[in-house]
Protein backbone atom coordinates (compact mmCIF):
# COMPACT_ATOMS: atom_id res chain seq x y z
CA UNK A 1 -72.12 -30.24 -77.93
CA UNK A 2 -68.11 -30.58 -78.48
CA UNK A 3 -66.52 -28.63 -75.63
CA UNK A 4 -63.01 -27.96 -75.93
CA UNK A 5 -61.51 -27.67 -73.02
CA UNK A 6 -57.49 -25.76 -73.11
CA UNK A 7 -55.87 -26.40 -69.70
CA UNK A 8 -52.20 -26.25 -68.68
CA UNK A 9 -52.16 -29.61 -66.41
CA UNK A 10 -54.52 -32.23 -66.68
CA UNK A 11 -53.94 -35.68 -64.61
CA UNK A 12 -51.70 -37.26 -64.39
CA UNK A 13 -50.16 -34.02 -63.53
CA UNK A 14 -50.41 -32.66 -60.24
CA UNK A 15 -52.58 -29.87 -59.90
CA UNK A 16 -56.38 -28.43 -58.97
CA UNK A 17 -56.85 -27.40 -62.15
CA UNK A 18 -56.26 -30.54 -64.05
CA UNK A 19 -58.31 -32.38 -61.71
CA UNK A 20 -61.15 -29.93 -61.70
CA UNK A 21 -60.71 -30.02 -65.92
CA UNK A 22 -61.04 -33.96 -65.68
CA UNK A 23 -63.84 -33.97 -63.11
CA UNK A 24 -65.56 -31.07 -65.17
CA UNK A 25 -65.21 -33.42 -68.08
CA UNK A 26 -66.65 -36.46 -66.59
CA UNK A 27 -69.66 -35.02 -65.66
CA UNK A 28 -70.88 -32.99 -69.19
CA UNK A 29 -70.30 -36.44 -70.74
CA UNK A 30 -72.27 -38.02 -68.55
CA UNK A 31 -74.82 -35.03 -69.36
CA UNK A 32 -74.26 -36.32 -73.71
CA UNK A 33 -71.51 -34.19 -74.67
CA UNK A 34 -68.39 -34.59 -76.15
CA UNK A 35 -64.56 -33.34 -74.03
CA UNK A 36 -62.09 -32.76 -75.70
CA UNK A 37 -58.62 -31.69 -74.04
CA UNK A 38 -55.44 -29.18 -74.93
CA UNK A 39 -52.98 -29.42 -72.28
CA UNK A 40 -49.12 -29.75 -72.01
CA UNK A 41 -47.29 -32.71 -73.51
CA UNK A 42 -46.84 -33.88 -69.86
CA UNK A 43 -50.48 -35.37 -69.52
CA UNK A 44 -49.25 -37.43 -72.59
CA UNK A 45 -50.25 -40.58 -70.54
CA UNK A 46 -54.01 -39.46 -70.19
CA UNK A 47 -54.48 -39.83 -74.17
CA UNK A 48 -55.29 -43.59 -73.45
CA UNK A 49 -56.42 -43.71 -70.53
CA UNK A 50 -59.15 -41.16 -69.67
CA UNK A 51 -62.96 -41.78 -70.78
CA UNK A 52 -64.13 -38.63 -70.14
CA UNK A 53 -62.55 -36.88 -72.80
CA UNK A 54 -59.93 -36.87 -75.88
CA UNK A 55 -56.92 -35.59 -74.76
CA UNK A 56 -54.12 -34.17 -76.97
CA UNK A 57 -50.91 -33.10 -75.06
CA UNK A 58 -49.10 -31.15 -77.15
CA UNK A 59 -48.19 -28.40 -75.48
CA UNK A 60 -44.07 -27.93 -74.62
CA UNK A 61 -44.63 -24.29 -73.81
CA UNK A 62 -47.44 -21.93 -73.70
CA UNK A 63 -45.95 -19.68 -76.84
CA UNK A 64 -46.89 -18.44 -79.70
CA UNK A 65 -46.22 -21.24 -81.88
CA UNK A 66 -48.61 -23.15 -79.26
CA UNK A 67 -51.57 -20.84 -79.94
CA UNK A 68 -51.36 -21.77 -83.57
CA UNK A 69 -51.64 -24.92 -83.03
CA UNK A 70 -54.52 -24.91 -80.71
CA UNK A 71 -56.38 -22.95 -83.54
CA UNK A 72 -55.79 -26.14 -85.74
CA UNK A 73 -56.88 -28.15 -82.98
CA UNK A 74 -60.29 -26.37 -82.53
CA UNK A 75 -60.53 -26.42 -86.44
CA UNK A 76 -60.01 -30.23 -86.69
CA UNK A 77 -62.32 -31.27 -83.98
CA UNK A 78 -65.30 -28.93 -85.12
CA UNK A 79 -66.06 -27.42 -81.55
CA UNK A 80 -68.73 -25.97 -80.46
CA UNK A 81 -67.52 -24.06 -78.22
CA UNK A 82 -63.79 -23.95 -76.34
CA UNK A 83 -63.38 -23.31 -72.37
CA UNK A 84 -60.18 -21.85 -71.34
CA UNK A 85 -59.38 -23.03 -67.59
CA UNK A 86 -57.30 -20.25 -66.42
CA UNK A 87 -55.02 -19.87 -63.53
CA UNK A 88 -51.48 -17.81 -64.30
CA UNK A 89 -48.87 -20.59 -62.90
CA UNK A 90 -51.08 -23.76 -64.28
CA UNK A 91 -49.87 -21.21 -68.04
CA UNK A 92 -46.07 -21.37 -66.75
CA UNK A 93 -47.07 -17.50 -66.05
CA UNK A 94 -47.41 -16.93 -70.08
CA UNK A 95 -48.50 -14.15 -71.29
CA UNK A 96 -49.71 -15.68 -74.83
CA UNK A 97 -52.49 -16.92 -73.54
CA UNK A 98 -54.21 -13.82 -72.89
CA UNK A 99 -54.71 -13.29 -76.17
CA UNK A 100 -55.89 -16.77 -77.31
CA UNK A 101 -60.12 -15.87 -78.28
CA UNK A 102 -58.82 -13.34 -80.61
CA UNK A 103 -56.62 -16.41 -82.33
CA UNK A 104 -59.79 -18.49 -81.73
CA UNK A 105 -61.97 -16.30 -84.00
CA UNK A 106 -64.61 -19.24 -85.68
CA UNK A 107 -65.60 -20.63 -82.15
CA UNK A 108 -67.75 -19.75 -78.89
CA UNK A 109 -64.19 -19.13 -76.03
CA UNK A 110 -65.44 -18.75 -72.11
CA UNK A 111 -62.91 -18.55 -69.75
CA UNK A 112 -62.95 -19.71 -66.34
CA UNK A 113 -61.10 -17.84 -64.09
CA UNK A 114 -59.90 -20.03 -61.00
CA UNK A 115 -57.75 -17.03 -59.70
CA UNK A 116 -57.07 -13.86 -60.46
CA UNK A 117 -53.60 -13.63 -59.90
CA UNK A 118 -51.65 -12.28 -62.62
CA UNK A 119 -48.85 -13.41 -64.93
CA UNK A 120 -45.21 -12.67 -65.10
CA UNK A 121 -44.59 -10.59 -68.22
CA UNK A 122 -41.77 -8.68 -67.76
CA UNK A 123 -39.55 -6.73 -64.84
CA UNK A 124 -41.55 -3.77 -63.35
CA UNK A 125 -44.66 -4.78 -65.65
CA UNK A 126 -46.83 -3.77 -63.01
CA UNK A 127 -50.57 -3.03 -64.00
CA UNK A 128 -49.46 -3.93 -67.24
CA UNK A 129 -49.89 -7.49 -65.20
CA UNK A 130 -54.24 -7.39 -64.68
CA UNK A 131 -54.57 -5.58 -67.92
CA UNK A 132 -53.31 -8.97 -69.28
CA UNK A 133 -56.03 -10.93 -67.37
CA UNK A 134 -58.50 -8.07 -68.38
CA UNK A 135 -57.73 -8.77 -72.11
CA UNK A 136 -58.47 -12.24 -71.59
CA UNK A 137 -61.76 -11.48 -69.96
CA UNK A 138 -62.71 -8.92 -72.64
CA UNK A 139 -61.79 -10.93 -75.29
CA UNK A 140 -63.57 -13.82 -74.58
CA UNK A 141 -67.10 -14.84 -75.45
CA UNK A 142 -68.35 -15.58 -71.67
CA UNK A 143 -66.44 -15.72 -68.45
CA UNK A 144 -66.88 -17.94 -65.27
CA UNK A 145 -65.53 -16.72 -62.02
CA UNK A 146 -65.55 -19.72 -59.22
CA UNK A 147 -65.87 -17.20 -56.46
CA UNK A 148 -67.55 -14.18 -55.33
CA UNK A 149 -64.67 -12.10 -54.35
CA UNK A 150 -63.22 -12.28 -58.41
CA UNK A 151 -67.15 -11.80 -59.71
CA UNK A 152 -67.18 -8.22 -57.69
CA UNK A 153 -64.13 -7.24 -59.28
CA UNK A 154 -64.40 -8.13 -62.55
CA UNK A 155 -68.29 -6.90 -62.25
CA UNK A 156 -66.86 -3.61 -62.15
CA UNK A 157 -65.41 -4.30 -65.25
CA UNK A 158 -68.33 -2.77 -68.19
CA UNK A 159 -66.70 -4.22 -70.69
CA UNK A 160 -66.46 -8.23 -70.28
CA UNK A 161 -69.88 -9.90 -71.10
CA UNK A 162 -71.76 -13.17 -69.90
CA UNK A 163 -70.04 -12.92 -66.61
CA UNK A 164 -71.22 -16.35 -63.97
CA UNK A 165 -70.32 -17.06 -61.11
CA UNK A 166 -70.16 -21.05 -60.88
CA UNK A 167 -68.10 -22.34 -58.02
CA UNK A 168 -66.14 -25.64 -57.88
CA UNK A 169 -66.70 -28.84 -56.99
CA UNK A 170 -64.65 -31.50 -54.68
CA UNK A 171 -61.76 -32.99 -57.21
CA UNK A 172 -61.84 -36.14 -54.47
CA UNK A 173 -64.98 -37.69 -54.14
CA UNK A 174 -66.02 -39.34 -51.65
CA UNK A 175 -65.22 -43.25 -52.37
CA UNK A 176 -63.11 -45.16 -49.82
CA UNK A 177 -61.14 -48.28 -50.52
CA UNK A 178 -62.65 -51.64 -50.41
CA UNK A 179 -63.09 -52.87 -46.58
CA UNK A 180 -62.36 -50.00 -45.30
CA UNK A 181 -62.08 -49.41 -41.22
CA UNK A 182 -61.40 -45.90 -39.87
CA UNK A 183 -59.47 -47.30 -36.93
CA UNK A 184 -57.75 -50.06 -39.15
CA UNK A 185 -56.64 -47.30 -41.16
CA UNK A 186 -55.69 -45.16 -38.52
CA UNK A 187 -53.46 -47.69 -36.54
CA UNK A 188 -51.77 -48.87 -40.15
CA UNK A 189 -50.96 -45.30 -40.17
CA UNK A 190 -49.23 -45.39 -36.52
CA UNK A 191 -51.94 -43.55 -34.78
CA UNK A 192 -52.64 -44.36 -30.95
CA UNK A 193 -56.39 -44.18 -29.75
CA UNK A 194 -55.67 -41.24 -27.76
CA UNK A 195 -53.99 -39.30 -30.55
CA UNK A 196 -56.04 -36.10 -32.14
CA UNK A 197 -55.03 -36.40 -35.88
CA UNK A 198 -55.46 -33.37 -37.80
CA UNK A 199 -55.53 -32.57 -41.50
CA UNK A 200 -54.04 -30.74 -43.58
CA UNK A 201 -55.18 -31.23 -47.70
CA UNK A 202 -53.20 -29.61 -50.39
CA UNK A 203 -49.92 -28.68 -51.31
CA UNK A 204 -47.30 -26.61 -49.78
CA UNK A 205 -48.40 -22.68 -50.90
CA UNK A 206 -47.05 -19.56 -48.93
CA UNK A 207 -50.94 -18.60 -49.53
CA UNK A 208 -52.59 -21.62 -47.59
CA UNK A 209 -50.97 -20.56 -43.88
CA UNK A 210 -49.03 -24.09 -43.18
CA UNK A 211 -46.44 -22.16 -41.26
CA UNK A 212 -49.32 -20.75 -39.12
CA UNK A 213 -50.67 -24.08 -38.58
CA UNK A 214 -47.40 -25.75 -37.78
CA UNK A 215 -47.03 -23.25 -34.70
CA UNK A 216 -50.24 -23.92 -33.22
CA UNK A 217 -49.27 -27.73 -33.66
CA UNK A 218 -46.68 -27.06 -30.94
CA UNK A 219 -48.54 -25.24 -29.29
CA UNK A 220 -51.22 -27.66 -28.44
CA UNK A 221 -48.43 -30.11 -28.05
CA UNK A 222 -47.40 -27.91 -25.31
CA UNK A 223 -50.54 -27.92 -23.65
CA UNK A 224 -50.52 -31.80 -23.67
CA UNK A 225 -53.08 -32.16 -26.41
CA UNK A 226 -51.63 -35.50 -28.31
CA UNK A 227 -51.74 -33.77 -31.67
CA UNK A 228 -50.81 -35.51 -34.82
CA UNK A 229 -50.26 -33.39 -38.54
CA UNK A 230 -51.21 -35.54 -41.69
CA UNK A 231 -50.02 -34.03 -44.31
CA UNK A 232 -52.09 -35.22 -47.50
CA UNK A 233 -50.92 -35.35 -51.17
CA UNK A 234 -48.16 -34.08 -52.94
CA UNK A 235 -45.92 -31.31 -51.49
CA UNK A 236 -45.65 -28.71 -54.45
CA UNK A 237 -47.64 -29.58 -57.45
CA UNK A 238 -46.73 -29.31 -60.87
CA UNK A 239 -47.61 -25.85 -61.93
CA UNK A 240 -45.88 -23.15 -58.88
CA UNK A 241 -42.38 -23.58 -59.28
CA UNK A 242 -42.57 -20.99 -55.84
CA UNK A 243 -43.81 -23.93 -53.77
CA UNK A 244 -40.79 -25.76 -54.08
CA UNK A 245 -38.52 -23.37 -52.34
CA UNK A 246 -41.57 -22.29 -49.49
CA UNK A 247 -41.56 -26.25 -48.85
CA UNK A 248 -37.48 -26.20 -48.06
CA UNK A 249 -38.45 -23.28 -45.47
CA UNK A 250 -41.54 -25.30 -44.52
CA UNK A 251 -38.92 -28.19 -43.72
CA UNK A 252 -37.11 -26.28 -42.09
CA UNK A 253 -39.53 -24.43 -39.55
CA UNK A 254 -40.38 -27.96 -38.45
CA UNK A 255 -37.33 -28.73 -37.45
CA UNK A 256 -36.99 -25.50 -35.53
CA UNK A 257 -40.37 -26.72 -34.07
CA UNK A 258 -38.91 -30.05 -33.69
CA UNK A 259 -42.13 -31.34 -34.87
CA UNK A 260 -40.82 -33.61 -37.32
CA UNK A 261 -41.71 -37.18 -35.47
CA UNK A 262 -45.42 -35.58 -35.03
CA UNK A 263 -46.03 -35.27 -39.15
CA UNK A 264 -47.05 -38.39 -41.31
CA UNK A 265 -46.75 -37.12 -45.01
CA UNK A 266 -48.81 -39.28 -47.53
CA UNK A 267 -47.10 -37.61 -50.54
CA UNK A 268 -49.28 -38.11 -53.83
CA UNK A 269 -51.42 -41.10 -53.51
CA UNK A 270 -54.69 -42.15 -55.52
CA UNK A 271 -57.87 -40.51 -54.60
CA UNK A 272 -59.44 -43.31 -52.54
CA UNK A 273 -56.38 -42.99 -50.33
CA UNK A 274 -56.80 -39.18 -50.19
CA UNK A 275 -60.60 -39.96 -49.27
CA UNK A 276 -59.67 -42.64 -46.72
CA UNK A 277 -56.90 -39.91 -45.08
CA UNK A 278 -59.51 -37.07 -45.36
CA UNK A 279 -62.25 -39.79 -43.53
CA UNK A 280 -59.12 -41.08 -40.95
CA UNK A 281 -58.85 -36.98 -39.63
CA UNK A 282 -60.11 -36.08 -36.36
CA UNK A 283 -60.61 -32.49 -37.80
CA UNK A 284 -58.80 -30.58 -41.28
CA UNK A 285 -57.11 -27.29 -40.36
CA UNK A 286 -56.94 -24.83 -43.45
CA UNK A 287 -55.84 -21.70 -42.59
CA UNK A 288 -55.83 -19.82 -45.85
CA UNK A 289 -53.79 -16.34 -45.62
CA UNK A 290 -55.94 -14.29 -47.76
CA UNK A 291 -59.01 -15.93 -46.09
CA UNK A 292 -61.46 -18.94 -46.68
CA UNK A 293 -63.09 -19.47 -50.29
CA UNK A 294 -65.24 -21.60 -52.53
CA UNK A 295 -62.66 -21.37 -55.09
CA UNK A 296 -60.19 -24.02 -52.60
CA UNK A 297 -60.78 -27.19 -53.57
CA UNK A 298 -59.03 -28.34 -50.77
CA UNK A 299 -61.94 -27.22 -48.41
CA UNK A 300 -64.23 -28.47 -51.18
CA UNK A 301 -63.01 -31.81 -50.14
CA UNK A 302 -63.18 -31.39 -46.48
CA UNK A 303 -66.98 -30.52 -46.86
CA UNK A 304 -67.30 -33.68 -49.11
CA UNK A 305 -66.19 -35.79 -46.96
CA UNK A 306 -68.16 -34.64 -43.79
CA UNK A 307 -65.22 -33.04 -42.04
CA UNK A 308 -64.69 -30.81 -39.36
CA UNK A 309 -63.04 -27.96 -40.57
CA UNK A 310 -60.80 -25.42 -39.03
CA UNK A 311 -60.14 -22.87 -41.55
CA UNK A 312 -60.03 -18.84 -41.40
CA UNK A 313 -62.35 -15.90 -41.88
CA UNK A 314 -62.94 -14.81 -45.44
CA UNK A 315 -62.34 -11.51 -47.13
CA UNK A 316 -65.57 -11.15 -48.54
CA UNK A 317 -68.73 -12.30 -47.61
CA UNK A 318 -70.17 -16.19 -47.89
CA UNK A 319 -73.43 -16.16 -46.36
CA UNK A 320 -73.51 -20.09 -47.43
CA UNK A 321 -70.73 -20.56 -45.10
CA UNK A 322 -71.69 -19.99 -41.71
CA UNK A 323 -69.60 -19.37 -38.41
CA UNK A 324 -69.58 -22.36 -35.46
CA UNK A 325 -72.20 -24.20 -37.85
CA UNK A 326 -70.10 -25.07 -41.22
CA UNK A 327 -66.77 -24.87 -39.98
CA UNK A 328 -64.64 -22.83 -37.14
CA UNK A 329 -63.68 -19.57 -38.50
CA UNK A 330 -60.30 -18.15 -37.10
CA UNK A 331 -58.40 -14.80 -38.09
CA UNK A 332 -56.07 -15.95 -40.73
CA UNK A 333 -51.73 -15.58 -39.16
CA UNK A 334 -53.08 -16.16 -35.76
CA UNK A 335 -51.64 -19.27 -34.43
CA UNK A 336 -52.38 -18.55 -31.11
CA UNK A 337 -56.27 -17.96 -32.37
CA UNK A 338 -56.00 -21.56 -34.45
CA UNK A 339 -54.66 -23.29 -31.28
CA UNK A 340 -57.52 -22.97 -29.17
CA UNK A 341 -59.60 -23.39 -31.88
CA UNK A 342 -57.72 -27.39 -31.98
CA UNK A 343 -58.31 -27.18 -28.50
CA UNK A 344 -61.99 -26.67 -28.30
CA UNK A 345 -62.61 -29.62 -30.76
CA UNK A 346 -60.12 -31.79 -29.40
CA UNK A 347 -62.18 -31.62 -26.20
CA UNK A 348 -65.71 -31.87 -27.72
CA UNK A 349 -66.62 -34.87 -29.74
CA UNK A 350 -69.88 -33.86 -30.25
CA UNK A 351 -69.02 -31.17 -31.87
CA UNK A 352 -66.68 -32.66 -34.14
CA UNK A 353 -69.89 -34.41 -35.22
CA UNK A 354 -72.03 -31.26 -35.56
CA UNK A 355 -69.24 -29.94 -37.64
CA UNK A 356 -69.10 -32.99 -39.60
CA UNK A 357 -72.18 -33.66 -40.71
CA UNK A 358 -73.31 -29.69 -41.57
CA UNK A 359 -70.24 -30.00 -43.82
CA UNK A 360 -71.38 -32.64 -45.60
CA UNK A 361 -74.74 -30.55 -45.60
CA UNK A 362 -73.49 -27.71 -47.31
CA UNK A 363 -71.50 -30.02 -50.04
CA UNK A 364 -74.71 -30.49 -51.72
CA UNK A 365 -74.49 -27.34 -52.88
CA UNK A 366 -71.53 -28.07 -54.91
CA UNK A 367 -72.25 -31.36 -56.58
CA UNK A 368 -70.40 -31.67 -60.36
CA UNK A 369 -73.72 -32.54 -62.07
CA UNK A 370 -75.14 -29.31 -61.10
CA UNK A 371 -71.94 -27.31 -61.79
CA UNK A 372 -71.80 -29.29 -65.14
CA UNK A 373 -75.45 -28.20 -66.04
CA UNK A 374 -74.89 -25.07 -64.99
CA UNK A 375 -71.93 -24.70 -67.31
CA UNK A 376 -72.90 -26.17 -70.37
CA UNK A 377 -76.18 -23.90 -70.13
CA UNK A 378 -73.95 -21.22 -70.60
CA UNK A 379 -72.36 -22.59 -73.53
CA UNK A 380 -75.30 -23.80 -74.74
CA UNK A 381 -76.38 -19.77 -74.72
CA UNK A 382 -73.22 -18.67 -76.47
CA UNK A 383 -73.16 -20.88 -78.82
CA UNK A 384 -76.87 -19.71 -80.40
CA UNK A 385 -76.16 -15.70 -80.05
């Protein structure tokens, strides 16, 4: 098939979407098809550079005039089908593209739905706000939810057809550098031995609880436990202009901590140094405000990598994700609650290990050839009705 694939960052751009869109890519040509990539003129650099699909970056803003020219663009590479990788803020919170299958009217459109968070359309839009994402969904061909918290509400929904739930896949695999040594790595870093190093993977998001977890850093540090914060990859992203100003207050909280000499920040490095960070931790620590979920693929790294993993109780129910045996499940605000969960790993090796390697367990389930399979059946089904 020729999948189209409409995104609003795509590497080199900062973002989980882009990198899910590339790694998405990669694999259904590896499975014989053909990618083929809208995204904003940003990405420019990727038209040379990325094998697993043919990347056009023409996108200033997500307007009108942009729509029309993604209808040319489907036209001109004779798609099969076109997948719209949605997430409000990755769309510069447009509402234009809620409407794009109905401009798309000679090809197969499935959206996948990373979030459900809605766009910005005007002052005191209010439910005018998920009507917009409901268009989208109605409007469309198919629709892909990554999680099972957005496939119960939209399942509510009679009108939206070929809903699936496929979830996401680690954007980082697991490849280390050349020669690498975890305690090499760690002292090059400015580790001691005795130090407990913890992790913290993705950027700065009022959503993702760093304030929480920068608390129960002093905390432990108050109760003599030698902890360390690494702070890996880029601070806001491309896409939330909101993360910017949460990072200043984020700066500022750890100097109120006086934390500041106990954070390393990696800032945005290449994968294999993400991996090699992510394999350096003692334990990640993701304590998600509105609650732990397959659609983070921050955790999806963590588990990738083999990781123990602090991170906080979901909102709905993910019986793949099991309490004390895939990760240590804390309520989400609590710092007090996230402290002694630090405590009881920094104190139990073994554990650590237990954690590890049932993380790495569970991964399996998440592997990009499956998801890629899974996704172009689906096309492959739309495409024939």
């Amino acid at each position: 098939m020729r999948i189209g694939q409409i995104t609003g960052e795509y590497p080199p751009m900062q973002g989980g979407v882009g990198a899910f869109t590339h790694e998405l890519c990669r694999a259904l040509t590896d499975l014989g098809h053909e990618c083929f990539v809208f995204t904003d003129h940003k990405a420019a650099n990727a038209h040379h550079t990325d094998p697993a699909a043919h990347v056009t970056a023409d996108a200033h803003t997500w307007s009108w005039s942009t729509l029309g020219r993604i209808r040319r663009w489907a036209q001109a590479q004779k798609l099969d089908v076109v997948n719209i990788q949605y997430q409000a803020a990755a769309f510069n919170m447009s509402a234009f593209i809620h409407i794009l299958p109905m401009r798309l009217d000679n090809v197969c459109v499935v959206t996948t739905f990373h979030d459900l968070l809605v766009p910005y359309l005007f002052p005191k839009a209010g439910p005018l706000r998920y009507q917009a994402v409901l268009t989208l969904a109605r409007s469309s061909d198919g629709v892909i939810v990554t999680n099972r918290g957005d496939e119960d509400r939209l399942s509510l929904e009679k009108t939206i057809a070929n809903l699936e739930h496929i979830p996401i896949g680690s954007n980082i695999s697991a490849a280390l550098p050349q020669n690498y040594e975890r305690e090499a790595w760690r002292a090059a870093q400015g580790y001691a031995v005795k130090d407990l190093v913890i992790g913290y993977f993705g950027f700065l998001n009022a959503s993702k609880g760093i304030d929480t977890l920068l608390q129960s850093i002093k905390m432990a540090r108050d109760k003599g436990i030698p902890a360390k914060l690494l702070m890996i990859g880029g601070r806001t992203g491309a896409s939330d202009p909101t993360n910017i100003a949460f990072a200043n207050e984020i700066d500022q909280l750890i100097e109120d901590l006086d934390l500041s000499k106990h954070i390393r920040w990696t800032g945005f490095v290449p994968d294999e140094e993400v991996s090699a960070h992510l394999t350096a931790a003692d334990l990640i620590a993701l304590p998600f405000r509105d609650g732990v979920s397959f659609r983070r693929g921050s955790l999806m790294a963590a588990l990738a990598h083999g990781c123990p993993i602090i991170t906080t109780q979901p909102q709905v129910d993910l019986p793949d994700l099991v309490a004390n045996r895939h990760a240590l499940l804390v309520p989400p605000d609590s710092p007090t609650a996230l402290c002694i969960a630090i405590e009881d790993l920094a104190d139990n090796a073994d554990l650590r290990t237990e954690l590890g390697r049932n993380a790495l367990e569970l991964a399996q389930a998440f592997t990009w050839d499956t998801i890629a399979a899974r996704s172009a059946a689906l096309f492959e089904k739309l495409r024939c009705t």
